[in-house]
Protein backbone atom coordinates (compact mmCIF):
# COMPACT_ATOMS: atom_id res chain seq x y z
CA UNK A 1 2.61 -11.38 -5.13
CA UNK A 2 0.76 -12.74 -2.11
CA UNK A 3 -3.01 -11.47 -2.23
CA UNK A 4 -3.26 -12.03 1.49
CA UNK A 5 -0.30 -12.62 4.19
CA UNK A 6 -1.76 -14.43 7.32
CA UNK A 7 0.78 -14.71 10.56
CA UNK A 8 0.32 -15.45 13.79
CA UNK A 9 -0.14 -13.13 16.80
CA UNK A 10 3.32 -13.25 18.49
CA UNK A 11 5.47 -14.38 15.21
CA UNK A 12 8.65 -12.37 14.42
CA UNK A 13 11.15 -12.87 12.44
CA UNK A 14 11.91 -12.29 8.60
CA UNK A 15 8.79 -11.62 5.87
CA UNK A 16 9.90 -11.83 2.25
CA UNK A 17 8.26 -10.40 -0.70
CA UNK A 18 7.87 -9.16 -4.34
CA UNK A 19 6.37 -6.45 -4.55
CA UNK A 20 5.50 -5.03 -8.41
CA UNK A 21 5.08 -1.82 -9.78
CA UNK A 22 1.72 0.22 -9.80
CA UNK A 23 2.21 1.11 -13.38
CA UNK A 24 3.17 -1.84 -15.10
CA UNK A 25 2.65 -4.54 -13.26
CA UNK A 26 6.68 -5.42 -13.50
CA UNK A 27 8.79 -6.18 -10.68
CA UNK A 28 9.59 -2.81 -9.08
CA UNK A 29 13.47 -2.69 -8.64
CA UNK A 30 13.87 -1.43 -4.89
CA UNK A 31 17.67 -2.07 -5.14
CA UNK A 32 17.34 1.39 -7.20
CA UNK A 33 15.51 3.16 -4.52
CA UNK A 34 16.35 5.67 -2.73
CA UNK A 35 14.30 4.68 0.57
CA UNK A 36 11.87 1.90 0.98
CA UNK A 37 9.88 1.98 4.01
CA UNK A 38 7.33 -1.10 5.13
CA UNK A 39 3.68 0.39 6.23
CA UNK A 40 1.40 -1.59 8.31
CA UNK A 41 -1.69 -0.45 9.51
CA UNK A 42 -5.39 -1.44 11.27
CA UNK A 43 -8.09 -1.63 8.52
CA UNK A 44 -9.49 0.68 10.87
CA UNK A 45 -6.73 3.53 10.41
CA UNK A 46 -4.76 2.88 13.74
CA UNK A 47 -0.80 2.77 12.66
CA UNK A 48 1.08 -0.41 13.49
CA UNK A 49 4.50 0.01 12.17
CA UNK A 50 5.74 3.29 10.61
CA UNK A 51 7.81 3.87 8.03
CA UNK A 52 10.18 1.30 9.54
CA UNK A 53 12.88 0.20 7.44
CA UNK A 54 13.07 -2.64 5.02
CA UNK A 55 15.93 -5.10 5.50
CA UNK A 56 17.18 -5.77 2.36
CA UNK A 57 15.83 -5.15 -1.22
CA UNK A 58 16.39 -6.50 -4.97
CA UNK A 59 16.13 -4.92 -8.01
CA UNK A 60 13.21 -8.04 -9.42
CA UNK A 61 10.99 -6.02 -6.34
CA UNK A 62 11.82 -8.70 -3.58
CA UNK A 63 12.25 -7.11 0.36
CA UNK A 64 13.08 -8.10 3.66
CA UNK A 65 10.84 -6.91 6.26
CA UNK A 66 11.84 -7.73 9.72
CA UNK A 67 8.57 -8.19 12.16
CA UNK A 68 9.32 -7.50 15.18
CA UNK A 69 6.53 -8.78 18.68
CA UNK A 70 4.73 -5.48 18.85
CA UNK A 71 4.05 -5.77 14.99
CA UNK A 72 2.08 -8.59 15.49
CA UNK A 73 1.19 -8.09 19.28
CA UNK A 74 -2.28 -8.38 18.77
CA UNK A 75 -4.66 -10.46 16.25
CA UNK A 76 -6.88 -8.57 13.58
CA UNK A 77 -7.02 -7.62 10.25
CA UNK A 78 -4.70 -5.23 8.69
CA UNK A 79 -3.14 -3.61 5.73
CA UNK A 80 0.65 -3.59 4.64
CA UNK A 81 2.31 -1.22 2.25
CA UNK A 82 5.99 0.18 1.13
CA UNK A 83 6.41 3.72 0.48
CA UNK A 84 9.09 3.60 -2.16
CA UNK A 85 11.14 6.44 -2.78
CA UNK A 86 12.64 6.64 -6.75
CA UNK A 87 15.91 7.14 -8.03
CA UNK A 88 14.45 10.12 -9.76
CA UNK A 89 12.90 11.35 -6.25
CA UNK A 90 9.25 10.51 -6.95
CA UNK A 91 7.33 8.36 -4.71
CA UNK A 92 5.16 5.48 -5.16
CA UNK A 93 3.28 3.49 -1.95
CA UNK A 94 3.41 -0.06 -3.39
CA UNK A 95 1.07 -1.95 -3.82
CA UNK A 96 -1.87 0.12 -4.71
CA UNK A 97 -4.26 -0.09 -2.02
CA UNK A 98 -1.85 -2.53 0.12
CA UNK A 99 -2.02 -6.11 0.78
CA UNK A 100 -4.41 -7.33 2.95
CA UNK A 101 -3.03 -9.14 6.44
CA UNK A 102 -4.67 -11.56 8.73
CA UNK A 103 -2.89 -11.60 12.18
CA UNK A 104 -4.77 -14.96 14.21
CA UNK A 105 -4.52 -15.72 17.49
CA UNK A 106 -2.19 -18.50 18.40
CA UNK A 107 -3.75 -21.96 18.47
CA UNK A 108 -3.19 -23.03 22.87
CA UNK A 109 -3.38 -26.66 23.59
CA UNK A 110 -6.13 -27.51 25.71
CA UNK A 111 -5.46 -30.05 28.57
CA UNK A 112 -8.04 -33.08 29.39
């Protein structure tokens, strides 16, 4: 899994993942889920995106998040997490901690 995701203020579209299991370290299988939910949130503690649902998922722990603009409306530093719901009803927010995300400003052309 990615250690860092960096995107660019203003970019939507799909994010792909694997995400692995706190216990183990194995490949969580979200096909077996009951509810997986994408988390993203200002290092600061200001909510970004909500328990907003995840695309697609596989049981070897891959997901399909899709951004969409206000996601990534403004630049900063962030965290992302799923909250994974179990088969067997328990819940696990995956990864521990979350993954770290730099959103960066666009790069503008400058005219001579």
């Amino acid at each position: 899994m990615a250690t860092e995701w960096e995107f660019t203020q203003g970019e939507t579209g799909p994010l792909t993942a694997v995400i692995t299991s706190a216990e183990d370290g194995a490949p969580e299988d979200l096909a077996a889920a009951t509810s997986v939910k994408f988390n993203l949130r200002r290092k600061n503690g200001g909510i970004v995106v909500k328990r907003a649902d995840v695309a697609a998922r596989g049981a070897d722990g891959s997901f399909t998040y899709n951004r969409q603009a206000a996601d990534v409306a403004k630049s900063g530093e962030l965290v992302a997490q799923l909250e994974v719901t179990r088969a067997d009803g328990t819940k696990a927010f995956l990864p521990t901690g979350g993954i770290p995300v730099i959103i960066r400003p666009p790069v503008v052309a400058i005219s001579e």
